[in-house]
C-alpha atoms as a PDB file:
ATOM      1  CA  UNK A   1     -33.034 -69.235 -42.338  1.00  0.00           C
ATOM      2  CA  UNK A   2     -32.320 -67.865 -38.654  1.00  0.00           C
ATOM      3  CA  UNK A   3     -29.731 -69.342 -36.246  1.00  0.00           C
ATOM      4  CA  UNK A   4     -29.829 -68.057 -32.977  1.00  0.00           C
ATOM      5  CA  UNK A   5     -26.832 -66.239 -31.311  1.00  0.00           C
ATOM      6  CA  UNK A   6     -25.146 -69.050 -29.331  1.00  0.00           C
ATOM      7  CA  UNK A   7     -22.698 -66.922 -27.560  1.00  0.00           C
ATOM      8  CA  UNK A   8     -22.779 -64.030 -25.286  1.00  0.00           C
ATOM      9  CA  UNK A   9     -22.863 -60.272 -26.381  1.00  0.00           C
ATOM     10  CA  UNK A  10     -19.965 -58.470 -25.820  1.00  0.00           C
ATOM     11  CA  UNK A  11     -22.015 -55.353 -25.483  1.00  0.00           C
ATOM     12  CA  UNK A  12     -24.305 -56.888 -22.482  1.00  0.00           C
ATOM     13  CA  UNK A  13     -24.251 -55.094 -19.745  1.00  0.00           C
ATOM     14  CA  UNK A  14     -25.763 -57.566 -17.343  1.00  0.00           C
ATOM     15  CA  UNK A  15     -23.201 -58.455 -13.891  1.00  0.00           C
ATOM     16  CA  UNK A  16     -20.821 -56.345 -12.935  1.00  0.00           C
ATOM     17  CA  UNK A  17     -17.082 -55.863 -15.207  1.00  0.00           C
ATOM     18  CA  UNK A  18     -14.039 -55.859 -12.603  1.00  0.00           C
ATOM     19  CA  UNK A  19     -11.614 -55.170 -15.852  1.00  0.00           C
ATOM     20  CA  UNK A  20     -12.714 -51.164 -15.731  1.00  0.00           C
ATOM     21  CA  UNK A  21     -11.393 -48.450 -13.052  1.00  0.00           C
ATOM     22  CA  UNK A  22     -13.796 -47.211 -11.432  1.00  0.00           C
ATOM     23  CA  UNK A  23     -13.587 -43.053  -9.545  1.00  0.00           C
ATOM     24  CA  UNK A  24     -15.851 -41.384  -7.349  1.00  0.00           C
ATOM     25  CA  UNK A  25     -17.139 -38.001  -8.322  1.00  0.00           C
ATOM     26  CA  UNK A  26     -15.095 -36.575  -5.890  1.00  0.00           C
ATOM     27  CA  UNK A  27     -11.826 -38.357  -6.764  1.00  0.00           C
ATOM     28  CA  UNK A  28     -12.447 -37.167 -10.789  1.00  0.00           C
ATOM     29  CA  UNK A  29     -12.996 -33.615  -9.444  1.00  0.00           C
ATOM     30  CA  UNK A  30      -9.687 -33.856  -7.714  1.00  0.00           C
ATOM     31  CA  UNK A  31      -7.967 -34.823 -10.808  1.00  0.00           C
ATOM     32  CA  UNK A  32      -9.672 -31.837 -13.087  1.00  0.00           C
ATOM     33  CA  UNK A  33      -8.558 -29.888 -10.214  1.00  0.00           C
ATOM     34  CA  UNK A  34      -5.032 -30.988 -10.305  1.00  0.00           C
ATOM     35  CA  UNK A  35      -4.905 -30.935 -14.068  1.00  0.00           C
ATOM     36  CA  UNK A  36      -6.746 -27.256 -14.223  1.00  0.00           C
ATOM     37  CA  UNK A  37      -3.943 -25.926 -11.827  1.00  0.00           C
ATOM     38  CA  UNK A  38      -0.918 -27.327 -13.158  1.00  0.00           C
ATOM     39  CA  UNK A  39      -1.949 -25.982 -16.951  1.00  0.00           C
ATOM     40  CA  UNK A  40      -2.466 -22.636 -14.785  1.00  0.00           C
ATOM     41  CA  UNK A  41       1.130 -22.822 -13.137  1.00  0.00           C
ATOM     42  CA  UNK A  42       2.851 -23.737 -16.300  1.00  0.00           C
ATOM     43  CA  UNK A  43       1.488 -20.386 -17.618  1.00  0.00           C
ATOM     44  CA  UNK A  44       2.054 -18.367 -14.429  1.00  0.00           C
ATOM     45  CA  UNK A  45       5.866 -19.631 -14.605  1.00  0.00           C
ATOM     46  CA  UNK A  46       6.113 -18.311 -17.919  1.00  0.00           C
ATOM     47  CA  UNK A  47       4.705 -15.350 -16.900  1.00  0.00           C
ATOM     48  CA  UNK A  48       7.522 -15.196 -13.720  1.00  0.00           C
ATOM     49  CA  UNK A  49       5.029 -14.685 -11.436  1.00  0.00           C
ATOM     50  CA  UNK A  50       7.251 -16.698  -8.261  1.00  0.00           C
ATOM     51  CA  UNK A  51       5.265 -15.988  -5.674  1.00  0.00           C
ATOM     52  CA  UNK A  52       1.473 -16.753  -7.408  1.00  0.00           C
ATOM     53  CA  UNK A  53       3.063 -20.016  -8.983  1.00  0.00           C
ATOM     54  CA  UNK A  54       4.384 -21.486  -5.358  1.00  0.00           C
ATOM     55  CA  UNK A  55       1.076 -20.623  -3.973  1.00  0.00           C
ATOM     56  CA  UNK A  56      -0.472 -22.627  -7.375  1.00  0.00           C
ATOM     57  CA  UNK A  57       1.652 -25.465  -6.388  1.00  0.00           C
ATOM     58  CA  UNK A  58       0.953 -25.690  -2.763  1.00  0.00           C
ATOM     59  CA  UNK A  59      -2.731 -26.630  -4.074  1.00  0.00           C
ATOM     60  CA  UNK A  60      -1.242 -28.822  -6.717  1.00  0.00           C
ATOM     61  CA  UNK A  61       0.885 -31.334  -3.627  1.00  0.00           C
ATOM     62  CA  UNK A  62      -2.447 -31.111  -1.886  1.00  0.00           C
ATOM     63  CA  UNK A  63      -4.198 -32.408  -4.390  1.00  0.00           C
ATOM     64  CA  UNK A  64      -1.719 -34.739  -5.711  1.00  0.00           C
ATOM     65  CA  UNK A  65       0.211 -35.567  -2.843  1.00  0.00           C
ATOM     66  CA  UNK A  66       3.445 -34.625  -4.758  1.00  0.00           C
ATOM     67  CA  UNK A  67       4.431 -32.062  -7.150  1.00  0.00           C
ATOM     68  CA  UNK A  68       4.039 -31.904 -10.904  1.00  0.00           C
ATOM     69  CA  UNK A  69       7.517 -31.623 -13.221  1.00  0.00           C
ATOM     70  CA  UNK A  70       7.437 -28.045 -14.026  1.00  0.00           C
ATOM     71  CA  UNK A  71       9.176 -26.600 -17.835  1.00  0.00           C
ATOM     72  CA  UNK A  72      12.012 -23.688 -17.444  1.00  0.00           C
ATOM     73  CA  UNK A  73      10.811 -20.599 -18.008  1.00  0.00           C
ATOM     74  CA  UNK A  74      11.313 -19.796 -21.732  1.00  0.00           C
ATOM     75  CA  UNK A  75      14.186 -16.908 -22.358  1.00  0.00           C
ATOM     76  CA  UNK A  76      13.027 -13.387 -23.886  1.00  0.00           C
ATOM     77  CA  UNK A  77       9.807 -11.744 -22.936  1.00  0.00           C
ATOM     78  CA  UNK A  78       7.354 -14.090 -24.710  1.00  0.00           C
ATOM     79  CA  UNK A  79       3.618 -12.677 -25.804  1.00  0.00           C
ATOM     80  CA  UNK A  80       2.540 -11.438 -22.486  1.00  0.00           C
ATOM     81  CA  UNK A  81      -1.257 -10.555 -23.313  1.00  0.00           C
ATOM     82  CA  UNK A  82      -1.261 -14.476 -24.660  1.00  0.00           C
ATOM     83  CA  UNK A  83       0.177 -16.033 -21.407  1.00  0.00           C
ATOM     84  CA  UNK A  84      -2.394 -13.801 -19.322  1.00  0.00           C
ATOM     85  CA  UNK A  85      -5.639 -14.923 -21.588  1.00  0.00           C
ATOM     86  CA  UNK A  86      -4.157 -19.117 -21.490  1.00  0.00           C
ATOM     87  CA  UNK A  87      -4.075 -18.164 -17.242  1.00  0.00           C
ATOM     88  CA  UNK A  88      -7.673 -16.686 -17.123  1.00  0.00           C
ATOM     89  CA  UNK A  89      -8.775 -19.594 -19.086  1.00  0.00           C
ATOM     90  CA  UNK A  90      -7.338 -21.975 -16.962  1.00  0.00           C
ATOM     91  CA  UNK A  91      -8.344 -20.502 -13.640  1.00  0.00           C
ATOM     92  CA  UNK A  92     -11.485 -20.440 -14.644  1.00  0.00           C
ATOM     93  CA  UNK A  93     -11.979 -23.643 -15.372  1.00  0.00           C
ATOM     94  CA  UNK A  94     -10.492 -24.525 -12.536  1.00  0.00           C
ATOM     95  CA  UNK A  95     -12.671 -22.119 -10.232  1.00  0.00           C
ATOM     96  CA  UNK A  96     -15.578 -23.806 -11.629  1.00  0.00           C
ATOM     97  CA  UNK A  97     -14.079 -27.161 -10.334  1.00  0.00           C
ATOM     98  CA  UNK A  98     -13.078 -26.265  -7.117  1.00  0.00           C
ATOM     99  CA  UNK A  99     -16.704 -24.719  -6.399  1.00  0.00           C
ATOM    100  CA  UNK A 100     -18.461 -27.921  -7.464  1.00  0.00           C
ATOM    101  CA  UNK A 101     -16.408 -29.286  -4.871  1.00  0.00           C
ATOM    102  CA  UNK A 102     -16.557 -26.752  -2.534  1.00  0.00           C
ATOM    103  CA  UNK A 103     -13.229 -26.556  -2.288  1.00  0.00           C
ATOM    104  CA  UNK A 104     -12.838 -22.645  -0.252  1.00  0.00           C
ATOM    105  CA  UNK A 105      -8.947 -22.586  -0.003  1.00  0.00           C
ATOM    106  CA  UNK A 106      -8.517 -23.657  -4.094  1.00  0.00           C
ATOM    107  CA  UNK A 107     -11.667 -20.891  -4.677  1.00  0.00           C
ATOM    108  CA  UNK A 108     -10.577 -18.516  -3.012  1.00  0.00           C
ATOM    109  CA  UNK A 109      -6.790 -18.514  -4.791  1.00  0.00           C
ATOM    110  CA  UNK A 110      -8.311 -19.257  -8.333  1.00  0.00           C
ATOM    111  CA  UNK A 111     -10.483 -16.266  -7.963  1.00  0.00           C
ATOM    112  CA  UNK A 112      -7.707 -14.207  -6.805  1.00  0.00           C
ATOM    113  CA  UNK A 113      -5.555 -15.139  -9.782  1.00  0.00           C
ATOM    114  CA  UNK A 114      -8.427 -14.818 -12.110  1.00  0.00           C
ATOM    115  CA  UNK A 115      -8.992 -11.084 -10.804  1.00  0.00           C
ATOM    116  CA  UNK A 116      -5.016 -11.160 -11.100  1.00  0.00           C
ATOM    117  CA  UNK A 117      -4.783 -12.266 -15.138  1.00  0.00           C
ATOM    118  CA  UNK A 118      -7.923 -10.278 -16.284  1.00  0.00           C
ATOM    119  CA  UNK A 119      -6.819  -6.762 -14.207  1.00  0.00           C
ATOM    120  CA  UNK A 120      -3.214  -7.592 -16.619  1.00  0.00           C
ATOM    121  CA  UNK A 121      -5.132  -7.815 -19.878  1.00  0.00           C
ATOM    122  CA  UNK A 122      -7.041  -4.794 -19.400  1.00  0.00           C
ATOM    123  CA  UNK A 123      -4.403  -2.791 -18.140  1.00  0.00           C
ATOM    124  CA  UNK A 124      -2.439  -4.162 -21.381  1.00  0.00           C
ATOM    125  CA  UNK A 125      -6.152  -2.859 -23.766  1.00  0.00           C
ATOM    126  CA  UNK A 126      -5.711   0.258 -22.091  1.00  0.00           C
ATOM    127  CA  UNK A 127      -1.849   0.830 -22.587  1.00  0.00           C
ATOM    128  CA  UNK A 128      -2.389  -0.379 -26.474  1.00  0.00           C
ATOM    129  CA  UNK A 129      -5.615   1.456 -26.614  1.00  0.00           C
ATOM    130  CA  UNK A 130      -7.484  -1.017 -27.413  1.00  0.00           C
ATOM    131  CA  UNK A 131     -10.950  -1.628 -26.446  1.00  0.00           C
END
């Protein structure tokens, strides 16, 4: 009526499995970092914002240790307002990063651009009239 289970369970999770990678905390952060701030300096190159993006990319090597393979700038003027909500998004999700981190240099910039891409939209609401 019952035969017992004569082989090991693949879901056991007795001794230790070699066969998965393993990251510390800090190394993950890194990489949400990284990934945070290149999704941020894909959208501040579409924006052609030079100067912001170089500074973006200077975290990114740091990070990294080499730089990311960055699109061409599309042609024509694109949805501004768009490209300034996809930067806010992404630099604060990236701020939140870097200050679990406590990461001051990538902070400090990601607040600075966040300030940057929210001051845009609302200057855009108050040109449209919106509110």
């Amino acid at each position: 009526m019952y035969e017992p289970i004569r082989t090991k369970s693949v879901h056991s999770m007795a001794g230790p499995r070699t066969d998965t990678p393993h990251r510390s905390r800090e190394e993950e952060l890194d990489s949400q970092l990284a990934g945070y701030l290149t999704a941020l300096l894909t959208v501040t190159d579409e924006l052609g914002l030079d100067e912001a993006a170089e500074r973006v990319l200077r975290e990114i090597v740091r990070l990294r240790g080499a730089a990311p393979v960055r699109a061409a700038t599309a042609d024509g003027p694109g949805h501004r307002t768009e490209l300034h909500r996809r930067a806010a998004a992404a630099a604060a999700r990236a701020l939140v990063v870097a200050e679990s981190r406590a990461d001051a240099g990538a902070a400090e910039l990601l607040a600075e651009r966040l300030g940057a891409h929210e001051a845009a939209l609302a200057e855009g609401q108050q040109l449209t009239g919106a509110h």
